[in-house]
PDB file of N, CA and C in Angstrom:
ATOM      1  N   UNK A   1       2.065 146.346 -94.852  1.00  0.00           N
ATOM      2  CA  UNK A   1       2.131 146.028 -93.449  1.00  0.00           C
ATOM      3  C   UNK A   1       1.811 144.546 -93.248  1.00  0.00           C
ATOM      4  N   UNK A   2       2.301 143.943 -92.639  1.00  0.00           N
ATOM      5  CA  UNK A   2       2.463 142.050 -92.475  1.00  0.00           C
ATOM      6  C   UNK A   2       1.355 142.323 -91.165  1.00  0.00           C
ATOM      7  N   UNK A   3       0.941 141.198 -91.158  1.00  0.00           N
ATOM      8  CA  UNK A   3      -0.495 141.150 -89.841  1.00  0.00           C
ATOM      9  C   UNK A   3       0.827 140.004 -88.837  1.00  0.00           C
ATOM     10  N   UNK A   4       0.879 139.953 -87.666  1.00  0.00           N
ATOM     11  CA  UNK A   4       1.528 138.903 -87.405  1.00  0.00           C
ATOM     12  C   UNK A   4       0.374 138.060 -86.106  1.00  0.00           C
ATOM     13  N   UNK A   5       0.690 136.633 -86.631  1.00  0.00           N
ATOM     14  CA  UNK A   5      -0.076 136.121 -85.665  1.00  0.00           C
ATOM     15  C   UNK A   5       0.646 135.563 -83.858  1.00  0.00           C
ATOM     16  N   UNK A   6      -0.394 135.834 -83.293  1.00  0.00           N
ATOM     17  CA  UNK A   6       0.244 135.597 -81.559  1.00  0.00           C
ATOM     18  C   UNK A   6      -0.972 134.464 -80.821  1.00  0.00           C
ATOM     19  N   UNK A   7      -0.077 133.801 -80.531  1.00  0.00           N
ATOM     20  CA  UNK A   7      -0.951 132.237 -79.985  1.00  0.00           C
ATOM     21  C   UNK A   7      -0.912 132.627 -78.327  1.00  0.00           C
ATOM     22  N   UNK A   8      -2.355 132.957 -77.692  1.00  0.00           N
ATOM     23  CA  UNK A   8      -2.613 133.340 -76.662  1.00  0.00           C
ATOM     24  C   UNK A   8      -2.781 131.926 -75.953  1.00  0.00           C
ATOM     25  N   UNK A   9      -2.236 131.745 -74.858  1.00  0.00           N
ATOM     26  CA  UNK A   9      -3.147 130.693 -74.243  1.00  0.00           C
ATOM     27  C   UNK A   9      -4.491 130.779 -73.246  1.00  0.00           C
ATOM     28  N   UNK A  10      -4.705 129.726 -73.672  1.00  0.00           N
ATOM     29  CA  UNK A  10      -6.544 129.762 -72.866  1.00  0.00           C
ATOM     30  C   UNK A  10      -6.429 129.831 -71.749  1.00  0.00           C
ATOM     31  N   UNK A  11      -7.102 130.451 -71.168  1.00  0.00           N
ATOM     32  CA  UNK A  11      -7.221 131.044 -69.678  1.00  0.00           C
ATOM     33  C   UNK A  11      -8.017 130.026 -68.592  1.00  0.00           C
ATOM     34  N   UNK A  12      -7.638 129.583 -67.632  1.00  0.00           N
ATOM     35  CA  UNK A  12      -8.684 128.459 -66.897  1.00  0.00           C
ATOM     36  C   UNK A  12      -9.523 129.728 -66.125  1.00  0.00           C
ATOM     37  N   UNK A  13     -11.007 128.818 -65.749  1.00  0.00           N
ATOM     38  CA  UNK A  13     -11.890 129.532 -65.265  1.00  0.00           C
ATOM     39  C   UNK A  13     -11.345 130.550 -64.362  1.00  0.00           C
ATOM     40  N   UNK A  14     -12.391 131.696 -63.943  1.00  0.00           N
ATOM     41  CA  UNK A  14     -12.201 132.441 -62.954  1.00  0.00           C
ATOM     42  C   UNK A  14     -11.616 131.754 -61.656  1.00  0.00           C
ATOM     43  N   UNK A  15     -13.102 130.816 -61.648  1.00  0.00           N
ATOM     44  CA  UNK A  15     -13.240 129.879 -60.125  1.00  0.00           C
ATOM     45  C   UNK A  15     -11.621 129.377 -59.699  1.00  0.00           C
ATOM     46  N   UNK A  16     -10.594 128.741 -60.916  1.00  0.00           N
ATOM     47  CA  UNK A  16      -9.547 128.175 -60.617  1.00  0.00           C
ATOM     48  C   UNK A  16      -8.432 129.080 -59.963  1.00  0.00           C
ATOM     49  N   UNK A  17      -8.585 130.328 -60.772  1.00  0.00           N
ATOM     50  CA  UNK A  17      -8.155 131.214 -60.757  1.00  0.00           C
ATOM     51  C   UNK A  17      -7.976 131.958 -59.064  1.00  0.00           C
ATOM     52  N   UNK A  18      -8.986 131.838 -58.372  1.00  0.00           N
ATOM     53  CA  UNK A  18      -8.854 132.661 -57.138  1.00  0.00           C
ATOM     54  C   UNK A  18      -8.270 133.040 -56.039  1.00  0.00           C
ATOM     55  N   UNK A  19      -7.122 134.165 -55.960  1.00  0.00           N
ATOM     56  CA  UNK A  19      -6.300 134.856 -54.408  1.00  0.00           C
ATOM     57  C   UNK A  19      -4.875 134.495 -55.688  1.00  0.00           C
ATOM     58  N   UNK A  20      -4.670 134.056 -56.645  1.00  0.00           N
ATOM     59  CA  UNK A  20      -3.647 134.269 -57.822  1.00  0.00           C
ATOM     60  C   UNK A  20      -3.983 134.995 -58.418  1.00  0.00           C
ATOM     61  N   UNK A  21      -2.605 135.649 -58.671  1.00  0.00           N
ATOM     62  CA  UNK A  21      -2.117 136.901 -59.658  1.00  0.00           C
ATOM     63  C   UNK A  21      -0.650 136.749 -60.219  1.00  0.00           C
ATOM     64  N   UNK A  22      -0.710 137.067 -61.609  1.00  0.00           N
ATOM     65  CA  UNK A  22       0.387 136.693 -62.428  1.00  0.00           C
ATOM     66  C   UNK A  22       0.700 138.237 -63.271  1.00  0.00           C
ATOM     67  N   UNK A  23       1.775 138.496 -63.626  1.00  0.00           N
ATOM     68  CA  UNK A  23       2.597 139.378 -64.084  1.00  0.00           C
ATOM     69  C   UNK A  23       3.791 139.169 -64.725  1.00  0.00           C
ATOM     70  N   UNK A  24       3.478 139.422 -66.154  1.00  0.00           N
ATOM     71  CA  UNK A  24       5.031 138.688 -67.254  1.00  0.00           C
ATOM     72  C   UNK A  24       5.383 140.167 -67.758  1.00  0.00           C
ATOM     73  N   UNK A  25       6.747 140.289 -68.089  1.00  0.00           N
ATOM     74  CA  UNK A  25       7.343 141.047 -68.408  1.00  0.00           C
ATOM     75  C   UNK A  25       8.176 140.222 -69.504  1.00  0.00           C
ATOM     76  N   UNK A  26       7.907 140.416 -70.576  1.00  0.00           N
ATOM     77  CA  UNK A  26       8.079 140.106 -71.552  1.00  0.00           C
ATOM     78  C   UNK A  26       8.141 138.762 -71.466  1.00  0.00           C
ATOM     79  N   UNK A  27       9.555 138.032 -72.413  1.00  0.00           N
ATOM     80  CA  UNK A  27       9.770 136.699 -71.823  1.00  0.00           C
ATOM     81  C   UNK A  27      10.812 136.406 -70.727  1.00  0.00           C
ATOM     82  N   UNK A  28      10.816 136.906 -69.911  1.00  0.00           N
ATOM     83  CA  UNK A  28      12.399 137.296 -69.423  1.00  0.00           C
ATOM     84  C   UNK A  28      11.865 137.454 -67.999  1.00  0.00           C
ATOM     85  N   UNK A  29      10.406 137.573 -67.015  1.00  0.00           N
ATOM     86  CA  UNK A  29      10.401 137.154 -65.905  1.00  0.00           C
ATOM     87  C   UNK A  29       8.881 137.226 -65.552  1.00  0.00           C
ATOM     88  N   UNK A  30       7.984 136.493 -64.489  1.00  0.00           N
ATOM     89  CA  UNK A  30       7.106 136.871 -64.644  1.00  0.00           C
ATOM     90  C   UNK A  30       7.277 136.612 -62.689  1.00  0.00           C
ATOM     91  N   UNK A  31       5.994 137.302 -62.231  1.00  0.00           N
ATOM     92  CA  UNK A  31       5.736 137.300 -60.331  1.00  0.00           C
ATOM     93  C   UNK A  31       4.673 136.921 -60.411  1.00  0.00           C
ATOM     94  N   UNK A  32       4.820 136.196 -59.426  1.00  0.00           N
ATOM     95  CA  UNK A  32       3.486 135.464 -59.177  1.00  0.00           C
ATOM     96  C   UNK A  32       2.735 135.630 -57.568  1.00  0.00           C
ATOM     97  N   UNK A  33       1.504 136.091 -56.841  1.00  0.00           N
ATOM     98  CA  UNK A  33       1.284 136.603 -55.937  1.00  0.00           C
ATOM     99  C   UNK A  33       0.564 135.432 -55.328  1.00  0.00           C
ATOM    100  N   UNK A  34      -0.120 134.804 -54.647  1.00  0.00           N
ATOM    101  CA  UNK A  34      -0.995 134.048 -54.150  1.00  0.00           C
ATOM    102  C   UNK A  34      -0.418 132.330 -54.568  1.00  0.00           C
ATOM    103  N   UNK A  35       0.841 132.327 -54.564  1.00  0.00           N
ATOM    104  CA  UNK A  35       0.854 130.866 -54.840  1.00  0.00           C
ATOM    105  C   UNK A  35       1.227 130.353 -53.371  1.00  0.00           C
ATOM    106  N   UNK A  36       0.985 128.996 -53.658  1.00  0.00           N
ATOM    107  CA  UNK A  36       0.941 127.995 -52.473  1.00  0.00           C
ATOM    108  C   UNK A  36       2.308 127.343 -52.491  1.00  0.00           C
ATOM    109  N   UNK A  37       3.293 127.192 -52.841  1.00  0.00           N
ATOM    110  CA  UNK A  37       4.279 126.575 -52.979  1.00  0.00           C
ATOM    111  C   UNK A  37       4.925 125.953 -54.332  1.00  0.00           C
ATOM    112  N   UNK A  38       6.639 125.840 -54.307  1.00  0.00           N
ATOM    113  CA  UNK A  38       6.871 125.138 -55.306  1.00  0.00           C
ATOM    114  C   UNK A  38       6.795 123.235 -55.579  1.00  0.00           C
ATOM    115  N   UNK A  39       6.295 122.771 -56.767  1.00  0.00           N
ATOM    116  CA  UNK A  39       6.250 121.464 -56.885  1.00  0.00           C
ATOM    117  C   UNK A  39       7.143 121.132 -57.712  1.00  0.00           C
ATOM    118  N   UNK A  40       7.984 121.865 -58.807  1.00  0.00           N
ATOM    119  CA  UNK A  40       8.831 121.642 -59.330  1.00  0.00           C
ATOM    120  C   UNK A  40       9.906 122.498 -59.639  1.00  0.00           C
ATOM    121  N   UNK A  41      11.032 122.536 -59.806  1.00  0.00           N
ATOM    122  CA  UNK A  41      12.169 123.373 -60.166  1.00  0.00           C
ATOM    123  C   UNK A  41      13.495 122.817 -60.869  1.00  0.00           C
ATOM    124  N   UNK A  42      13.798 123.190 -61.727  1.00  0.00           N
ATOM    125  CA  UNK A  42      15.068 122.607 -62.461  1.00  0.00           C
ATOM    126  C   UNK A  42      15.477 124.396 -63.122  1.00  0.00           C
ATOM    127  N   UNK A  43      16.557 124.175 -64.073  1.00  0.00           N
ATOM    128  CA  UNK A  43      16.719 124.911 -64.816  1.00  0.00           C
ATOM    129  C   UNK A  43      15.661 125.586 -66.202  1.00  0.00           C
ATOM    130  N   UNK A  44      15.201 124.236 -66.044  1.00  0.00           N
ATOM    131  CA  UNK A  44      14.174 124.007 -67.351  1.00  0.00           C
ATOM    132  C   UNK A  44      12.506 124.230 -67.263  1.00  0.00           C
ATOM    133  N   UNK A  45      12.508 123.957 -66.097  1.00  0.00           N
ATOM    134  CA  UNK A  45      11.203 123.892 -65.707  1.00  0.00           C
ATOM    135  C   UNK A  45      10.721 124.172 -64.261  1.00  0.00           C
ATOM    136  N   UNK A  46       9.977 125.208 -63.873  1.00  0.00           N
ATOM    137  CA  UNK A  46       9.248 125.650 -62.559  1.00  0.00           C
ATOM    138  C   UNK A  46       7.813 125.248 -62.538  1.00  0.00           C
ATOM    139  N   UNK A  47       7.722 124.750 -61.691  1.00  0.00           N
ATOM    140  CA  UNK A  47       5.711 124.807 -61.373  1.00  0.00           C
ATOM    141  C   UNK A  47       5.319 124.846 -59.904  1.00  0.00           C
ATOM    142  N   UNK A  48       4.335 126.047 -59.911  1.00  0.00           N
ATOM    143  CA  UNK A  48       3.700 126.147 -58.593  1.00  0.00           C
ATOM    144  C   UNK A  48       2.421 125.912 -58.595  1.00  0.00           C
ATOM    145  N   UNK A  49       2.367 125.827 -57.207  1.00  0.00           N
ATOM    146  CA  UNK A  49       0.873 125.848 -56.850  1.00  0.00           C
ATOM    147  C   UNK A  49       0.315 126.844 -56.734  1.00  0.00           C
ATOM    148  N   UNK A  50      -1.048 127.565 -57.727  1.00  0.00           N
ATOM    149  CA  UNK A  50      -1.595 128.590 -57.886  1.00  0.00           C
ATOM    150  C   UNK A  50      -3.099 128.159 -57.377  1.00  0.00           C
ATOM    151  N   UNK A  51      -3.741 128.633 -56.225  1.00  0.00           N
ATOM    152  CA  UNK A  51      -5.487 128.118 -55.947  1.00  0.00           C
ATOM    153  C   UNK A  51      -5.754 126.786 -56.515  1.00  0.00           C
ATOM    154  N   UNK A  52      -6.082 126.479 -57.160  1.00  0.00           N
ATOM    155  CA  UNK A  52      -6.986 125.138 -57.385  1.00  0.00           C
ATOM    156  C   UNK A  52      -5.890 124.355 -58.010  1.00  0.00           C
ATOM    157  N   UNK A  53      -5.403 125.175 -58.857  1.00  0.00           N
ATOM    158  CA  UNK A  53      -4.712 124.363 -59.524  1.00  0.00           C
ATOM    159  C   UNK A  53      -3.295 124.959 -59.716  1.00  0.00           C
ATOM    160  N   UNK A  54      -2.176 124.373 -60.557  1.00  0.00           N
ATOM    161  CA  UNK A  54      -0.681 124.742 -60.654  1.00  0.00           C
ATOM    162  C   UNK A  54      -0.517 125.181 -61.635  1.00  0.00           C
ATOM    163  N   UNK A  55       0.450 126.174 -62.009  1.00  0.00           N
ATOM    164  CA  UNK A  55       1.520 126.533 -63.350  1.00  0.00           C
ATOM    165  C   UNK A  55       2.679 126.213 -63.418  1.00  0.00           C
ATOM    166  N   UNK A  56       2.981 126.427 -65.022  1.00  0.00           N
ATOM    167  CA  UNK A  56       4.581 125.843 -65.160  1.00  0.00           C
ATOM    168  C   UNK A  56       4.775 125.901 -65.882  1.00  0.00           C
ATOM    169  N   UNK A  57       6.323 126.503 -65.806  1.00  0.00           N
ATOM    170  CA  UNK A  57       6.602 127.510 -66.618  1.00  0.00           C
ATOM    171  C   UNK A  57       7.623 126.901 -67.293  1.00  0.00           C
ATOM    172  N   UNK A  58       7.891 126.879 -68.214  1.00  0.00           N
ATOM    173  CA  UNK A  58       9.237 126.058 -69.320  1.00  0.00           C
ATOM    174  C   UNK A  58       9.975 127.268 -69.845  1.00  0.00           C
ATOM    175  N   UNK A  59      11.419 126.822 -70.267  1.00  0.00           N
ATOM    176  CA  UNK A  59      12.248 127.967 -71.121  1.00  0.00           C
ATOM    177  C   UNK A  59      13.989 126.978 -70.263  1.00  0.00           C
ATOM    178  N   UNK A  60      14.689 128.571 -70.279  1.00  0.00           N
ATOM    179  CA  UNK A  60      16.065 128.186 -70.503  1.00  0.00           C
ATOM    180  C   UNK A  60      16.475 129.077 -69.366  1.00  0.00           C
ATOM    181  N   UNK A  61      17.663 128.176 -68.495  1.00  0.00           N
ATOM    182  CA  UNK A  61      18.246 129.037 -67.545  1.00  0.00           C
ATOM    183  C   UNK A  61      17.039 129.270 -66.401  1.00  0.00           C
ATOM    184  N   UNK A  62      16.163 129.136 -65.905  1.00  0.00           N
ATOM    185  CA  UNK A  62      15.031 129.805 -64.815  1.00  0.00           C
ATOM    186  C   UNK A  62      15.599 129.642 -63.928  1.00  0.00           C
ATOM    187  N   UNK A  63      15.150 130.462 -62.847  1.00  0.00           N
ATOM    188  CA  UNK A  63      15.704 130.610 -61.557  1.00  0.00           C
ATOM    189  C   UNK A  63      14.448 130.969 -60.820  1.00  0.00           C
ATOM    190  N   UNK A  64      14.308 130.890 -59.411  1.00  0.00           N
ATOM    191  CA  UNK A  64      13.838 131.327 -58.334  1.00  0.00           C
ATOM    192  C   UNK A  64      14.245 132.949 -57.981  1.00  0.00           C
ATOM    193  N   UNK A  65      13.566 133.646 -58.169  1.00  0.00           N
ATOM    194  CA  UNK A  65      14.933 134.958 -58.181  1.00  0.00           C
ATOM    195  C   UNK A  65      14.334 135.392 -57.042  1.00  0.00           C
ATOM    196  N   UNK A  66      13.427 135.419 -56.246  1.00  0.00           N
ATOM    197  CA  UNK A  66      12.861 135.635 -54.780  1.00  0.00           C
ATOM    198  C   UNK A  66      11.742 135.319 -54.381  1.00  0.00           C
ATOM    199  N   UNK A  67      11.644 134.617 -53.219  1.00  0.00           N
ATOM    200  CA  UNK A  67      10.425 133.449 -52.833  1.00  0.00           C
ATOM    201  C   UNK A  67      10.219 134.312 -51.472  1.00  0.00           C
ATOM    202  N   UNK A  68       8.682 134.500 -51.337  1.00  0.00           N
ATOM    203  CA  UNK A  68       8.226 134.355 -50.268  1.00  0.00           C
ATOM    204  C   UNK A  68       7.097 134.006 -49.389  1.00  0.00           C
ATOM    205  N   UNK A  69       6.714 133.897 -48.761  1.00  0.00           N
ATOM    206  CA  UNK A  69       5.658 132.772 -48.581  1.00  0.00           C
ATOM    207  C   UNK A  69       4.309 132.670 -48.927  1.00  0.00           C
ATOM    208  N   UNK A  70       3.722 133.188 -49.895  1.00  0.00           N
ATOM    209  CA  UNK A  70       2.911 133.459 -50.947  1.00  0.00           C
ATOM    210  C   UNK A  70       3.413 134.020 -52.165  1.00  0.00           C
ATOM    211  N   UNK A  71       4.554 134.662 -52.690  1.00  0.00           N
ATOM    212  CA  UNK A  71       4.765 134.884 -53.742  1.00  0.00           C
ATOM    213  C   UNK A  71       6.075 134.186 -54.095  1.00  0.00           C
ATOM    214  N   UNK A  72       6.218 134.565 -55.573  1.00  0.00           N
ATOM    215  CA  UNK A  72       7.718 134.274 -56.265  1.00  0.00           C
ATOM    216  C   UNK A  72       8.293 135.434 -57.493  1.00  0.00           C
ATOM    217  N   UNK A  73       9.123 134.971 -57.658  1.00  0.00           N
ATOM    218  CA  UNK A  73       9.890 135.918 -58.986  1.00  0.00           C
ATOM    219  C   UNK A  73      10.213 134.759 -59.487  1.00  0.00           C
ATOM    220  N   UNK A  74       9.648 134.091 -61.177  1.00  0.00           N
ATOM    221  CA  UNK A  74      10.633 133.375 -61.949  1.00  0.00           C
ATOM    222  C   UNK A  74      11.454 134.075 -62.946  1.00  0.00           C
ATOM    223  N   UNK A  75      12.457 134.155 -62.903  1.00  0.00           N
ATOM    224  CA  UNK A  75      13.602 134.839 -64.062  1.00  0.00           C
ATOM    225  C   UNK A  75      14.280 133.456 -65.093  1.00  0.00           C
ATOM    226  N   UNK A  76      14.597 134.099 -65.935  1.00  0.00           N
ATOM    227  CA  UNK A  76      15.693 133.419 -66.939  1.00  0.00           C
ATOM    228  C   UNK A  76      14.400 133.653 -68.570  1.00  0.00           C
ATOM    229  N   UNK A  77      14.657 132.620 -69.338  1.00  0.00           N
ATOM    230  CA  UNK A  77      14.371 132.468 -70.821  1.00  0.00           C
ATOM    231  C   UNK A  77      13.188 131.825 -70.832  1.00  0.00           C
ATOM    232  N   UNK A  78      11.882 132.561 -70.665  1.00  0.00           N
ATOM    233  CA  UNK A  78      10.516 132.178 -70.635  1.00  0.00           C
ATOM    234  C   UNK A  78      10.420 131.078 -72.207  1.00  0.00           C
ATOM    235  N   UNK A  79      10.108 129.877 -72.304  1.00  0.00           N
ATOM    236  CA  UNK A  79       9.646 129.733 -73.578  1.00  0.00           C
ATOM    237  C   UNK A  79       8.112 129.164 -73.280  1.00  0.00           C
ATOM    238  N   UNK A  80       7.536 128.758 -71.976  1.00  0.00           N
ATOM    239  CA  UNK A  80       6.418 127.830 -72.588  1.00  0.00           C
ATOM    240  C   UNK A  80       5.632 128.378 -71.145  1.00  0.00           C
ATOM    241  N   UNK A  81       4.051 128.566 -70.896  1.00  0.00           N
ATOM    242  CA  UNK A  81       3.440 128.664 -69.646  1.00  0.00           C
ATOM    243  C   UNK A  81       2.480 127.759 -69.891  1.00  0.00           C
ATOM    244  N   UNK A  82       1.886 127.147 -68.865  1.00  0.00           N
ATOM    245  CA  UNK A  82       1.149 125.968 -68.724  1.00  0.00           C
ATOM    246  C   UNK A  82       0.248 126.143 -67.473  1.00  0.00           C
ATOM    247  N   UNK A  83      -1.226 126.216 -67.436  1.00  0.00           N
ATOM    248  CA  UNK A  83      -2.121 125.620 -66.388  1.00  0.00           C
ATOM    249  C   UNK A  83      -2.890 124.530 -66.561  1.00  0.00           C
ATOM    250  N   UNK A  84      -2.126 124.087 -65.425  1.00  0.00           N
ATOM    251  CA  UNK A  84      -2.863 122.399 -65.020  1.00  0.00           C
ATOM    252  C   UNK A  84      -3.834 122.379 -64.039  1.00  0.00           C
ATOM    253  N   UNK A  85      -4.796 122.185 -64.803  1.00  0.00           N
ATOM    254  CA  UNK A  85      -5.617 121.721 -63.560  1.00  0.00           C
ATOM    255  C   UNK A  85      -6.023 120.627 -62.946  1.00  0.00           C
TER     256      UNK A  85
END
């Protein structure tokens, strides 16, 4: 049996964290509940404003797949997630 390794990313504090909620489904879409707006969007790259601080999301093809005024749907080819604080 092969062990395989999985590179988690580090989680920012609770505190940053607060009235956001995130949900990935595989690599292929994730919802996001409590965000404040978008700051970036291309094909390539999405980032919102999550409480304190923003995410952003990298891969191939992304889309907006439904926005509403606290949440989103990003769809397409997840490759990279990122919190900035």
């Amino acid at each position: 049996m092969k062990k395989k390794q999985v590179n988690v990313p580090s989680l920012p504090p609770p505190s940053l964290l607060s009235g956001f909620r995130m949900e990935i489904s595989g690599n292929r879409e994730a919802v996001l509940e409590g965000c404040g707006g978008v700051l970036e969007y291309s094909e390539e790259a999405i980032r919102v404003r999550a409480g304190k601080m923003s995410v952003r999301f990298t891969g191939r093809n992304l889309k907006i797949k439904c926005l509403t005024a606290d949440s989103l749907v990003v769809e397409g080819y997840l490759t990279g997630l990122e919190f900035i604080t």
